[in-house]
N, C-alpha and C. Protein backbone atom coordinates (compact mmCIF):
# COMPACT_ATOMS: atom_id res chain seq x y z
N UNK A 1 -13.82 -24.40 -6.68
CA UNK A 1 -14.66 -23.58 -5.83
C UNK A 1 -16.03 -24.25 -5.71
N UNK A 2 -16.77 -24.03 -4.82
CA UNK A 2 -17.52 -24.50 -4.56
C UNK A 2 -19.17 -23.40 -4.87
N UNK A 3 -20.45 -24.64 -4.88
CA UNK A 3 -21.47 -23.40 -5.53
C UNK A 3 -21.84 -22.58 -4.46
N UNK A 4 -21.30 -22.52 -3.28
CA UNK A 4 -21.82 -21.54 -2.07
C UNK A 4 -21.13 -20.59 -2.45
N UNK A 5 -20.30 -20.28 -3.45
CA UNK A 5 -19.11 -19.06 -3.36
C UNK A 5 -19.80 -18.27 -4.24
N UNK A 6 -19.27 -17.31 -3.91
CA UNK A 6 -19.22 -15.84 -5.60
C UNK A 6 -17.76 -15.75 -5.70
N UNK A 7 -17.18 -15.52 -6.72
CA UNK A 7 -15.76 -15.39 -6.85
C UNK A 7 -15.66 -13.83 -7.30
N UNK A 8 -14.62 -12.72 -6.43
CA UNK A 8 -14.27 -11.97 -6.96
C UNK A 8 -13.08 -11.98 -7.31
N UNK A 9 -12.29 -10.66 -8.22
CA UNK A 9 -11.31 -10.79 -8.31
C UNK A 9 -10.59 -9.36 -8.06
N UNK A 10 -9.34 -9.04 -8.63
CA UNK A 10 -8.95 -7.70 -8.01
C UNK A 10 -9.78 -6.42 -8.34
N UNK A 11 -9.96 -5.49 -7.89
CA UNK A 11 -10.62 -4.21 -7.87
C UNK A 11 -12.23 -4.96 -8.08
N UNK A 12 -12.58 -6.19 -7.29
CA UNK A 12 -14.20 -6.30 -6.85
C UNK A 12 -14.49 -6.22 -5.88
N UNK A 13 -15.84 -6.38 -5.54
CA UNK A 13 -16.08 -6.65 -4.19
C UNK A 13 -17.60 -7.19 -4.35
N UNK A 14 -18.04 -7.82 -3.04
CA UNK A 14 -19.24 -8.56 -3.46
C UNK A 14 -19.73 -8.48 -1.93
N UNK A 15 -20.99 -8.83 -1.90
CA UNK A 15 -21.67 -8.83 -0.36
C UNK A 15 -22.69 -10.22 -0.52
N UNK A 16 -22.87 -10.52 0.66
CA UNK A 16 -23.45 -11.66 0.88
C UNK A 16 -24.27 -11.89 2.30
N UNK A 17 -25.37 -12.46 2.83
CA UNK A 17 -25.71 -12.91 3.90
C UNK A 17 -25.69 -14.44 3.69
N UNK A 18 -26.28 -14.87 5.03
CA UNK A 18 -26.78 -16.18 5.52
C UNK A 18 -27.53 -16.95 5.03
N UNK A 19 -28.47 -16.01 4.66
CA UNK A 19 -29.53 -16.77 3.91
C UNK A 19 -29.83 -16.70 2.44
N UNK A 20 -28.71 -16.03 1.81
CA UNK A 20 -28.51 -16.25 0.54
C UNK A 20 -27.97 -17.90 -0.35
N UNK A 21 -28.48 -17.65 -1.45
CA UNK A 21 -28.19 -18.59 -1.75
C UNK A 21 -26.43 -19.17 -1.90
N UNK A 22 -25.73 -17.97 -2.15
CA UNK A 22 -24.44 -17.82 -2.08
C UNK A 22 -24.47 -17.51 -1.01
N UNK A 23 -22.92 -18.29 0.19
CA UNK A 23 -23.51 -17.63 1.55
C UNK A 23 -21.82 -17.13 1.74
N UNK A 24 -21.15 -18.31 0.79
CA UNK A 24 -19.59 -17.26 1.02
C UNK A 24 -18.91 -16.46 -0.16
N UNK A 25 -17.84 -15.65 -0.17
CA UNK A 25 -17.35 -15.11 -1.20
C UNK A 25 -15.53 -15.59 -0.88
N UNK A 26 -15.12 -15.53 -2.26
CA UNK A 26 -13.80 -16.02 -2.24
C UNK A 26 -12.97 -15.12 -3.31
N UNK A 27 -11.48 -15.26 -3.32
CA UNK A 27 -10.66 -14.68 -4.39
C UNK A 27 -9.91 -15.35 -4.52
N UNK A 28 -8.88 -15.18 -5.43
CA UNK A 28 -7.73 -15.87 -5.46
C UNK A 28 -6.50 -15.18 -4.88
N UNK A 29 -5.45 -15.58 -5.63
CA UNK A 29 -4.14 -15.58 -5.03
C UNK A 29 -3.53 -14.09 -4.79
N UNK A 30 -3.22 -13.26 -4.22
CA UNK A 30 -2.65 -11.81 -3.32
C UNK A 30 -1.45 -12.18 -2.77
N UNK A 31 -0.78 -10.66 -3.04
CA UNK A 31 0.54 -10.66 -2.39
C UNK A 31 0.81 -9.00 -2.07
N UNK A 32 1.04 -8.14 -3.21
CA UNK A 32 0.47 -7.16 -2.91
C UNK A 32 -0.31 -6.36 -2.61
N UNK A 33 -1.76 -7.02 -3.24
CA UNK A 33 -3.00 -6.56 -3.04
C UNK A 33 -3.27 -6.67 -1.30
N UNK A 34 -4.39 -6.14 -1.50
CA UNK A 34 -5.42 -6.63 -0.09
C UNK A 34 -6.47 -6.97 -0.08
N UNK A 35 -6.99 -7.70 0.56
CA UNK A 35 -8.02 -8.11 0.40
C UNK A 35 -8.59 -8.06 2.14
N UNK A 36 -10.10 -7.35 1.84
CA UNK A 36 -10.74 -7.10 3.38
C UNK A 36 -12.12 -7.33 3.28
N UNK A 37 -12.12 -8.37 4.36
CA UNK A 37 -13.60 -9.47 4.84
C UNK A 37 -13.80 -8.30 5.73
N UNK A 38 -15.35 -8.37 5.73
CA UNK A 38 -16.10 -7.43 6.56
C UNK A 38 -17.43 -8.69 7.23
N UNK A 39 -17.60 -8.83 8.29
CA UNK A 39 -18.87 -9.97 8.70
C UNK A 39 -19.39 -9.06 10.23
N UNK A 40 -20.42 -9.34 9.74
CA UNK A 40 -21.57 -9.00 11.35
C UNK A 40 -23.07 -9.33 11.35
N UNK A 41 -23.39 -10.24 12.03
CA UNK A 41 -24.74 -10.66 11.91
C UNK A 41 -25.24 -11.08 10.84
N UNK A 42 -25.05 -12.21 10.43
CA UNK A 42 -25.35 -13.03 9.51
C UNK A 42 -24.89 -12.03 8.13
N UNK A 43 -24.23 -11.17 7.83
CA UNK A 43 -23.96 -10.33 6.55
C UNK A 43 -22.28 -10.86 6.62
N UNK A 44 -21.77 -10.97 5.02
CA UNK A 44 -20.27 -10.53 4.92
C UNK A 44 -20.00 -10.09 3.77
N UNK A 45 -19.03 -9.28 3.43
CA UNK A 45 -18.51 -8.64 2.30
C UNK A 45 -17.00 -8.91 2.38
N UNK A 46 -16.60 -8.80 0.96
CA UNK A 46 -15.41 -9.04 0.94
C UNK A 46 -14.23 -7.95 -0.68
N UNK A 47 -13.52 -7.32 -0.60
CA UNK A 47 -12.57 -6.30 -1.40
C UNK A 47 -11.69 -7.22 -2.24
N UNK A 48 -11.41 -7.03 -3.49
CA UNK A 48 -9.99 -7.14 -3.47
C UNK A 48 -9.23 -5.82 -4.02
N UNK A 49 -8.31 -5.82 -3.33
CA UNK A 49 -8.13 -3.79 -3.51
C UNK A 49 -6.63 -4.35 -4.24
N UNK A 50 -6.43 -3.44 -5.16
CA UNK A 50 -4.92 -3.76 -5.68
C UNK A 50 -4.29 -1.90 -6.05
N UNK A 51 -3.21 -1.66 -6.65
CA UNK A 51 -2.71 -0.29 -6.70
C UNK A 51 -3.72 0.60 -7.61
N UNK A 52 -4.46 -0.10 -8.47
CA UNK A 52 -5.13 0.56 -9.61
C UNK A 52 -6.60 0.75 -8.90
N UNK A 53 -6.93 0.93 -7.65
CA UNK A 53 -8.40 0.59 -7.24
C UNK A 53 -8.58 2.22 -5.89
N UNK A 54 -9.62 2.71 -6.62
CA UNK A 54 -9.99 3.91 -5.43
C UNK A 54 -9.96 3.45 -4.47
N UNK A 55 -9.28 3.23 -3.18
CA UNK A 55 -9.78 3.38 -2.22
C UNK A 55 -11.21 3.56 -1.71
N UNK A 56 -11.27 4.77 -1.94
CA UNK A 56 -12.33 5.33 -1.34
C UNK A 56 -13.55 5.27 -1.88
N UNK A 57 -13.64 4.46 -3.07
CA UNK A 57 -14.82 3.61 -3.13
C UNK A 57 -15.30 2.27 -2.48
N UNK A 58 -14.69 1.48 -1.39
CA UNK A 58 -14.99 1.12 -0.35
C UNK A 58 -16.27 1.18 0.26
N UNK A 59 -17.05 2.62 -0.02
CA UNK A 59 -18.05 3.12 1.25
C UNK A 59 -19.00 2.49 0.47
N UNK A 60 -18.80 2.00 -1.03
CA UNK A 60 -20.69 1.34 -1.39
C UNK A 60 -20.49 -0.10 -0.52
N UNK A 61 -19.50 -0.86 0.41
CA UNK A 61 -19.50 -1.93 1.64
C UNK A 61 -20.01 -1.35 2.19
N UNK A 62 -19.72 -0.32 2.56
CA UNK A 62 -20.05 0.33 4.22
C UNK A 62 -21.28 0.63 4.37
N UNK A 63 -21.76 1.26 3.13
CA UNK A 63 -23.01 1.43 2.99
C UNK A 63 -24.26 0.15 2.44
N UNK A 64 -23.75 -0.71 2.53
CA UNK A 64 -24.97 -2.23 2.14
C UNK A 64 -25.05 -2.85 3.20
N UNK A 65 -23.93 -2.84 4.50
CA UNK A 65 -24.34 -3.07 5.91
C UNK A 65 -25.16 -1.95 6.42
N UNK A 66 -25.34 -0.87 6.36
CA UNK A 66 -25.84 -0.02 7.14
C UNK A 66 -27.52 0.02 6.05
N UNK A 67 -27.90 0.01 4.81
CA UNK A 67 -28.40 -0.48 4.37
C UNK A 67 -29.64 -1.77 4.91
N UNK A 68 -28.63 -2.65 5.25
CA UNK A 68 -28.74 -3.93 6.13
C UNK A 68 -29.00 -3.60 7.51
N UNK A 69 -29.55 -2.57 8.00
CA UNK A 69 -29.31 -1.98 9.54
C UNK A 69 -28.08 -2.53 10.24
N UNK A 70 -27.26 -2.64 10.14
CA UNK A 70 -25.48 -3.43 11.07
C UNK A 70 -25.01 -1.78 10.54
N UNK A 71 -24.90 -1.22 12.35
CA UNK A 71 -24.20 -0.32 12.45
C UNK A 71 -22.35 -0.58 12.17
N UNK A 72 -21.91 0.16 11.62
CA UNK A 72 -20.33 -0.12 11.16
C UNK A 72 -19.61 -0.85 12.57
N UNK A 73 -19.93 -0.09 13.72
CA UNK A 73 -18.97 -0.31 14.88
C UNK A 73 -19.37 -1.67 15.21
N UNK A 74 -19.89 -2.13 14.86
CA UNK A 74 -20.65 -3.74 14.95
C UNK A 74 -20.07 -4.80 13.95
N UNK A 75 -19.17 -4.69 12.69
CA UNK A 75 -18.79 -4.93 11.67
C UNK A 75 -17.48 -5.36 12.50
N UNK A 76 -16.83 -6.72 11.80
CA UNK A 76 -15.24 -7.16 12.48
C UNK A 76 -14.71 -7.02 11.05
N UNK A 77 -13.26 -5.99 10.71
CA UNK A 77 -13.33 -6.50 9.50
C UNK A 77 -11.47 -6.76 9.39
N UNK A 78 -11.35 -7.77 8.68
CA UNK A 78 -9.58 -8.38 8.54
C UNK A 78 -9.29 -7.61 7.47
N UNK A 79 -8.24 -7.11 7.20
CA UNK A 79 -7.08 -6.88 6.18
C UNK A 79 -6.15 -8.01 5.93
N UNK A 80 -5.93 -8.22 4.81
CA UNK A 80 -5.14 -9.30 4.71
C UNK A 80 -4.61 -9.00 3.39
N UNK A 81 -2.90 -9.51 3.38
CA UNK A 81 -1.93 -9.05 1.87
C UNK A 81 -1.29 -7.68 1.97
N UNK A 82 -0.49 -7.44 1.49
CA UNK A 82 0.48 -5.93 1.16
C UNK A 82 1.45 -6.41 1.06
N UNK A 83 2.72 -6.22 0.84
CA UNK A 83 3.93 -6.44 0.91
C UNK A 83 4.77 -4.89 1.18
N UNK A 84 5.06 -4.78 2.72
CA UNK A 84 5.70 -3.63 3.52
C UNK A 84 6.68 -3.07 2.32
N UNK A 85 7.98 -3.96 2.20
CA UNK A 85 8.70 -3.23 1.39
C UNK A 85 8.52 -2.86 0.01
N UNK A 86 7.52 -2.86 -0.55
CA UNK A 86 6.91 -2.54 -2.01
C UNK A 86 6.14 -1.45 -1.71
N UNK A 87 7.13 0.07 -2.11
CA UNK A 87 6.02 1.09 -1.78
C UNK A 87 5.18 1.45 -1.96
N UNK A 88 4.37 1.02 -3.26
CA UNK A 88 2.67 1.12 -3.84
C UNK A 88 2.51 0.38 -3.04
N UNK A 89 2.58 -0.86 -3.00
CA UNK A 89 1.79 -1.95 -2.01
C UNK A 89 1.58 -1.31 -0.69
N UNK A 90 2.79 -0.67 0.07
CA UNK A 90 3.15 -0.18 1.31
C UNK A 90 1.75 1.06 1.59
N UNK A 91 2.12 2.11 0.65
CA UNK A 91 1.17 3.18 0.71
C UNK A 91 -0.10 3.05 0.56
N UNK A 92 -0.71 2.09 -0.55
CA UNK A 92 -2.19 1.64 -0.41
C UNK A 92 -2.75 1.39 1.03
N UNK A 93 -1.72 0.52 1.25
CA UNK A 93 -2.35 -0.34 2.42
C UNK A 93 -2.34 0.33 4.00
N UNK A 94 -1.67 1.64 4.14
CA UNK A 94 -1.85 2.80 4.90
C UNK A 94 -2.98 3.18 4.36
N UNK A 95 -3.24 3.49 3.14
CA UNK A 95 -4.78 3.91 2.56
C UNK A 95 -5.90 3.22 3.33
N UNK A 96 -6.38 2.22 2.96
CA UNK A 96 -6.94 0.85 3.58
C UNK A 96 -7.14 1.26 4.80
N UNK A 97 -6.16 1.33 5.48
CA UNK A 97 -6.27 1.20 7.14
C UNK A 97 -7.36 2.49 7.34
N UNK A 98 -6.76 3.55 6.71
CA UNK A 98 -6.85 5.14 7.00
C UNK A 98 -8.69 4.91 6.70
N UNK A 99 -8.84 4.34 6.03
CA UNK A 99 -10.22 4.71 4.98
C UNK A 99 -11.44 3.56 6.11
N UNK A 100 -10.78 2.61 6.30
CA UNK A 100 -11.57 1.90 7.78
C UNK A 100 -11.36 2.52 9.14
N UNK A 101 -10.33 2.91 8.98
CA UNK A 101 -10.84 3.52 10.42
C UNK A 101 -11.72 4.91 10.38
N UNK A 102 -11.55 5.19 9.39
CA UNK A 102 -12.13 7.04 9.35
C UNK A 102 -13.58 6.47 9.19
N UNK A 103 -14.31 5.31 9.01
CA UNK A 103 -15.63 5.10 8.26
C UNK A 103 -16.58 4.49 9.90
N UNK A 104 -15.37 4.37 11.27
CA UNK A 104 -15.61 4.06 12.55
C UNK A 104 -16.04 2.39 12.38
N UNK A 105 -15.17 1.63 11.86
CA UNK A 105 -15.45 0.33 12.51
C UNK A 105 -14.49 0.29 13.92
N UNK A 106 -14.77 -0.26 14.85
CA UNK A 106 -14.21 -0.93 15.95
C UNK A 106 -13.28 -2.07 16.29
N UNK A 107 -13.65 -3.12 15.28
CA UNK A 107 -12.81 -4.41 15.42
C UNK A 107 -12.14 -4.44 13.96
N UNK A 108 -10.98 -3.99 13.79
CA UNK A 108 -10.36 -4.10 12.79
C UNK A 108 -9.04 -4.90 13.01
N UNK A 109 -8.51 -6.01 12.09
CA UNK A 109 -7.58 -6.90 12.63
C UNK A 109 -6.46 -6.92 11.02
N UNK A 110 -5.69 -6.44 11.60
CA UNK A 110 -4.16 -6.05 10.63
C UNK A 110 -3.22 -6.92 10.93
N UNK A 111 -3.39 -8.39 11.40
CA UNK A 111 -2.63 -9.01 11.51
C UNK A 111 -1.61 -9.90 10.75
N UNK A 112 -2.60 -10.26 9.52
CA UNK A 112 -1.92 -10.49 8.29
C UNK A 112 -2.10 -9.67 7.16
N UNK A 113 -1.18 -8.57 7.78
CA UNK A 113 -0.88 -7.61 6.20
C UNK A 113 0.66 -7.35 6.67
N UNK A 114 1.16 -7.51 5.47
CA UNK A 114 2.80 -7.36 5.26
C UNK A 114 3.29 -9.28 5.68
N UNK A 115 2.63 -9.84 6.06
CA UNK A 115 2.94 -11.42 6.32
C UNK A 115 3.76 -11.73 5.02
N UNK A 116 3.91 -11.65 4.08
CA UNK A 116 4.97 -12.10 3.03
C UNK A 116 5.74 -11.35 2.40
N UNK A 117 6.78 -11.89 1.79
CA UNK A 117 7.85 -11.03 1.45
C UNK A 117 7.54 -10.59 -0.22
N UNK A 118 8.69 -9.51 -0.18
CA UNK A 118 8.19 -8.47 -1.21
C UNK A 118 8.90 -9.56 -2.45
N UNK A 119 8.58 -9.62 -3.45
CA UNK A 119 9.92 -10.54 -4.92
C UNK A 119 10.96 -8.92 -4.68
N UNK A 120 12.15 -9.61 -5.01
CA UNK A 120 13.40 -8.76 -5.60
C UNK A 120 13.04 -8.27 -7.09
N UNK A 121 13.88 -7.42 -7.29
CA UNK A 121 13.91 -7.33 -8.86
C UNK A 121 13.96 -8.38 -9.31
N UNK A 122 15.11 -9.21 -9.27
CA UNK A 122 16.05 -10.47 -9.91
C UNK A 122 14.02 -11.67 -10.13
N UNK A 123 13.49 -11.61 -8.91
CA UNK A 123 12.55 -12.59 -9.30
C UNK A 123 11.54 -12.02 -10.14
N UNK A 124 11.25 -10.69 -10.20
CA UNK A 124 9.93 -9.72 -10.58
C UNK A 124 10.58 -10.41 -12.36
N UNK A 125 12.31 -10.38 -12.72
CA UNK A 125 12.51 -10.54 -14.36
C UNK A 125 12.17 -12.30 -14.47
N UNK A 126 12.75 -12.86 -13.29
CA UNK A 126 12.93 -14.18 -14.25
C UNK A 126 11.91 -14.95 -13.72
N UNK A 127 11.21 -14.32 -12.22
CA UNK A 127 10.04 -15.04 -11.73
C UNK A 127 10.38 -16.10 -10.66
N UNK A 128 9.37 -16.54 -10.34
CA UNK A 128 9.86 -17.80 -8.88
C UNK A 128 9.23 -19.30 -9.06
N UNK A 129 9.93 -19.47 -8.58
CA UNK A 129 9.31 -21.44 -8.48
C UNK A 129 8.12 -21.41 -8.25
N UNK A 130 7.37 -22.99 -8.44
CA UNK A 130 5.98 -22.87 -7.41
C UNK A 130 6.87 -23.01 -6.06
N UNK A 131 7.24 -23.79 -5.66
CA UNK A 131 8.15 -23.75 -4.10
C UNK A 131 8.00 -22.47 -3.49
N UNK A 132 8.73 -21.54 -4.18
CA UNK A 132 8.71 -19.91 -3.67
C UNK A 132 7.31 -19.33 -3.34
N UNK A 133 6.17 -19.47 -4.27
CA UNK A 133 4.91 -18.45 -4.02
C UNK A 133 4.72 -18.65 -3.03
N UNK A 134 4.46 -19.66 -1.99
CA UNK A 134 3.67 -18.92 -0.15
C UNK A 134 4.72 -18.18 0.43
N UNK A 135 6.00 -17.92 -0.04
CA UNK A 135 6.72 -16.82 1.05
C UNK A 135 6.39 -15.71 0.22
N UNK A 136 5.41 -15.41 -0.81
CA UNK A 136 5.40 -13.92 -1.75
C UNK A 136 3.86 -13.95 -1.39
N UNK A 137 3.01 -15.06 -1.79
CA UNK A 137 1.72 -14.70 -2.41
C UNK A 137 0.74 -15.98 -1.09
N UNK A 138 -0.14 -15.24 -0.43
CA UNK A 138 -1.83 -15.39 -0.22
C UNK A 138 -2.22 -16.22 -1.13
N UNK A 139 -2.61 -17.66 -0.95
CA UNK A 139 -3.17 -18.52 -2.25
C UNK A 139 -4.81 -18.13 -2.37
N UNK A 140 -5.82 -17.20 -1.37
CA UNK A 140 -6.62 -16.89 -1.57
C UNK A 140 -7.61 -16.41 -0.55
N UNK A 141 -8.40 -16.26 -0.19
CA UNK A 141 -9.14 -15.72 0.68
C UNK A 141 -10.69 -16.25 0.69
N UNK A 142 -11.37 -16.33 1.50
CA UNK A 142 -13.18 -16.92 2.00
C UNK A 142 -13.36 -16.13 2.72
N UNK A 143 -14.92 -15.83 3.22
CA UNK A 143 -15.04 -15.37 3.86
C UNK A 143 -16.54 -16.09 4.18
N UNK A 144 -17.33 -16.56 4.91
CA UNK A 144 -18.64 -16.98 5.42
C UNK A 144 -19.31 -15.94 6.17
N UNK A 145 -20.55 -15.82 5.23
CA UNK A 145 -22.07 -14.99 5.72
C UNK A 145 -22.33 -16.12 7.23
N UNK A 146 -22.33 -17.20 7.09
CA UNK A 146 -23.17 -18.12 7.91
C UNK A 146 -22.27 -18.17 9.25
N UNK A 147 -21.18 -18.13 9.22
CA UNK A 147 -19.73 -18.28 10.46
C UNK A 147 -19.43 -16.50 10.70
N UNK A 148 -19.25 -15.95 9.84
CA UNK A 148 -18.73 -14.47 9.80
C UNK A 148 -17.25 -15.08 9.81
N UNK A 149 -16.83 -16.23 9.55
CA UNK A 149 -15.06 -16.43 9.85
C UNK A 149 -14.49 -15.55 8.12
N UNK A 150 -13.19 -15.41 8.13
CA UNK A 150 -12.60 -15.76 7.47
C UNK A 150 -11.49 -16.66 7.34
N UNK A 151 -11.17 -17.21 5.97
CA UNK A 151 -10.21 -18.02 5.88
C UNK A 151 -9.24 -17.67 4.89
N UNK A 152 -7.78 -18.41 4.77
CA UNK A 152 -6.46 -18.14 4.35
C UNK A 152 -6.24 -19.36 3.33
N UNK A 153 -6.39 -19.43 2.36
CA UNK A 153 -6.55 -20.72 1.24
C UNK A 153 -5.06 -21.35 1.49
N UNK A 154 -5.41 -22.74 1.69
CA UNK A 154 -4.06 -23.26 1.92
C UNK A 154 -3.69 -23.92 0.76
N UNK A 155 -4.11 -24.28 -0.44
CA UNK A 155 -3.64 -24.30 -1.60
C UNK A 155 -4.15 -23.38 -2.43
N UNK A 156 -3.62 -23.02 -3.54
CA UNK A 156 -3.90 -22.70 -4.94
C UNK A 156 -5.16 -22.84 -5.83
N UNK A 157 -5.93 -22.12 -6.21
CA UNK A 157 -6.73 -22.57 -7.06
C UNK A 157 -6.90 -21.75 -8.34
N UNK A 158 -6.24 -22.98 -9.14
CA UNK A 158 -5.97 -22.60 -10.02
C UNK A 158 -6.82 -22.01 -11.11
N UNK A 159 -7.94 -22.30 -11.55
CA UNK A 159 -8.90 -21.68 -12.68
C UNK A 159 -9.30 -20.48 -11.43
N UNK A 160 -9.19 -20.36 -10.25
CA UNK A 160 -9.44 -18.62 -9.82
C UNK A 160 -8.45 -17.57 -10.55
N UNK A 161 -7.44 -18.32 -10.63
CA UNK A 161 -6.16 -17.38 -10.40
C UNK A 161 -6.08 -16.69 -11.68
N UNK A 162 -6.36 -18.30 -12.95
CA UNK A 162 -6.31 -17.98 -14.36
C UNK A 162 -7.11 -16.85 -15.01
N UNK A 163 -8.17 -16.70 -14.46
CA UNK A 163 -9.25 -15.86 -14.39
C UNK A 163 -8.49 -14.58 -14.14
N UNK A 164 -8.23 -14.51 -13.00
CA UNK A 164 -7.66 -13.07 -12.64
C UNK A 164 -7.06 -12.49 -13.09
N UNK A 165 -5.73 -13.64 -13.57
CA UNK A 165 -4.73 -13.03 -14.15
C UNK A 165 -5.08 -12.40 -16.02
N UNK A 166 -6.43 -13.12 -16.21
CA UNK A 166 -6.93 -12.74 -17.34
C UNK A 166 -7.62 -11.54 -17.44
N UNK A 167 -8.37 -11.39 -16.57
CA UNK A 167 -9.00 -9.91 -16.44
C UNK A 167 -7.77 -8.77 -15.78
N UNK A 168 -6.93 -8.97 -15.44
CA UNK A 168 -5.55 -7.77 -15.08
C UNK A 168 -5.08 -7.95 -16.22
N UNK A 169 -4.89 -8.36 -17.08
CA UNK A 169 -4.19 -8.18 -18.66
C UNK A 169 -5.27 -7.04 -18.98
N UNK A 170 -6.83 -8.26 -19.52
CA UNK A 170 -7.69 -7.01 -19.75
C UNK A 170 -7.58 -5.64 -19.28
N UNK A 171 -7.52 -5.66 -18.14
CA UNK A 171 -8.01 -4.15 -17.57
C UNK A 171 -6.92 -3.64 -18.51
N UNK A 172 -5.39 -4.13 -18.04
CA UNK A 172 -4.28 -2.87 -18.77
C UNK A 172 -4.15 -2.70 -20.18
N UNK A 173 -5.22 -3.81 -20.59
CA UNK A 173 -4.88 -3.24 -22.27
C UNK A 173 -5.89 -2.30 -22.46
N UNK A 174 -7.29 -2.42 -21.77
CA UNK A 174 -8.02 -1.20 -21.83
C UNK A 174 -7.83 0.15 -21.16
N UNK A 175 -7.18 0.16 -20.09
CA UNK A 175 -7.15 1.12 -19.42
C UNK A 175 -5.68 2.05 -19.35
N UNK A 176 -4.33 1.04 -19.57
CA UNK A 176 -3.34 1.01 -19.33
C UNK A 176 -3.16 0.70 -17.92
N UNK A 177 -1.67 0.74 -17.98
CA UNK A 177 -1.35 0.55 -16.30
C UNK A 177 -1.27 1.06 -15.06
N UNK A 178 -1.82 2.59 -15.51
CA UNK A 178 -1.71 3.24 -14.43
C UNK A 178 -3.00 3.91 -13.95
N UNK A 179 -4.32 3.47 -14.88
CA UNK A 179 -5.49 3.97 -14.81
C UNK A 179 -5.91 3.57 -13.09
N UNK A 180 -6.58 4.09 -12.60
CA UNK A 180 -7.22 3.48 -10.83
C UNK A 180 -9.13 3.81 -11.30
N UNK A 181 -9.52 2.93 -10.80
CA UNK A 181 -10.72 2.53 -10.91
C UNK A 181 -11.64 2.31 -9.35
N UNK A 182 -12.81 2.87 -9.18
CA UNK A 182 -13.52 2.03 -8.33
C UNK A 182 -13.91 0.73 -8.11
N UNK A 183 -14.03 0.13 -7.56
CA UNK A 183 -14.24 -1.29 -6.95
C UNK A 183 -15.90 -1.23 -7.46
N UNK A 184 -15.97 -2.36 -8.21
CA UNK A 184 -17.02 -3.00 -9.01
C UNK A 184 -17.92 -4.19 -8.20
N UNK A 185 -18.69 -4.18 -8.30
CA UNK A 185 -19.47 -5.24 -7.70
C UNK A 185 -19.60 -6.56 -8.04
N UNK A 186 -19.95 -7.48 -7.68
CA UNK A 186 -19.68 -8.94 -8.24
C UNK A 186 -21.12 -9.22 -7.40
N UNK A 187 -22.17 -9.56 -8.11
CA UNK A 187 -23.30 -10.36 -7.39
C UNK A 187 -23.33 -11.98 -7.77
């Protein structure tokens, strides 16, 4: 990663402008989760929402653009990750939609959510190749304060991922597995 980034990871979220010294934010690897870039006028924010994460704590984004004077309907924001046939994954991500549109953004783009396939049981026990992960898993997500683009990581990065997968152990040994939490900030 690079030093323009902030790295979040699942159930964070982080905000950023242009003229920060950090100007993009990044995550790692998603399949079920989602993850949603928000950019308008030199501002961007970025989620990573997974089954254990309020929803509807979302609105401290909504509220650091408006904060920022950028009325919501002015905000473009992508969804990206779910896996359709995984019904937590499935139902969150109706959440997601439900919870941006009710908050009145305008340009909302759902084009890559459900883009990969769900694992079977058979892979969830014994697991998948590296070969297999881009038909399951999002290798990561960017998003630029300075472009407002987002981007779709075309490889792996690996000390993001290690990270992540280290703090989702954490969380469930503290919380267990079924605890849901608000979305935490990452500055």
């Amino acid at each position: 990663m690079n030093s323009n980034s902030i790295q979040i990871f699942q159930k964070n979220w982080a905000f950023t402008s242009a003229d920060a010294q950090k100007t993009q934010i990044t995550t790692g690897s998603f399949g079920p989760c989602y993850v949603v870039t928000f950019a308008s006028k030199g501002f961007a924010a970025m989620a990573h929402i997974d089954d254990n994460t309020e929803v509807k704590s979302m609105k401290v984004i909504f509220n650091k653009f408006l904060e920022n004077s950028v009325e919501l309907k002015n905000v473009k924001v992508i969804i990206l990750g779910g896996w359709k046939d995984f019904p937590e994954s499935f139902k969150w991500g109706k959440k997601v939609v439900k919870r941006i549109n009710k908050a009145g953004f305008e340009t909302v783009s759902t084009k890559n959510m459900y883009s990969k396939k769900t694992l079977t049981v058979f892979q969830e026990m014994i697991g998948i190749t590296p070969a297999e992960v881009p038909n399951h898993y999002h290798f990561g997500a960017l998003i630029d304060a300075k472009t407002g683009k987002t981007f779709l990581m075309k490889e792996r990065k690996l000390g993001l991922d290690e990270e992540q997968d280290a703090r989702v152990k954490q969380f469930i040994g503290e919380y267990g597995p079924d605890a849901v939490v608000p979305l935490s900030q990452i500055v």
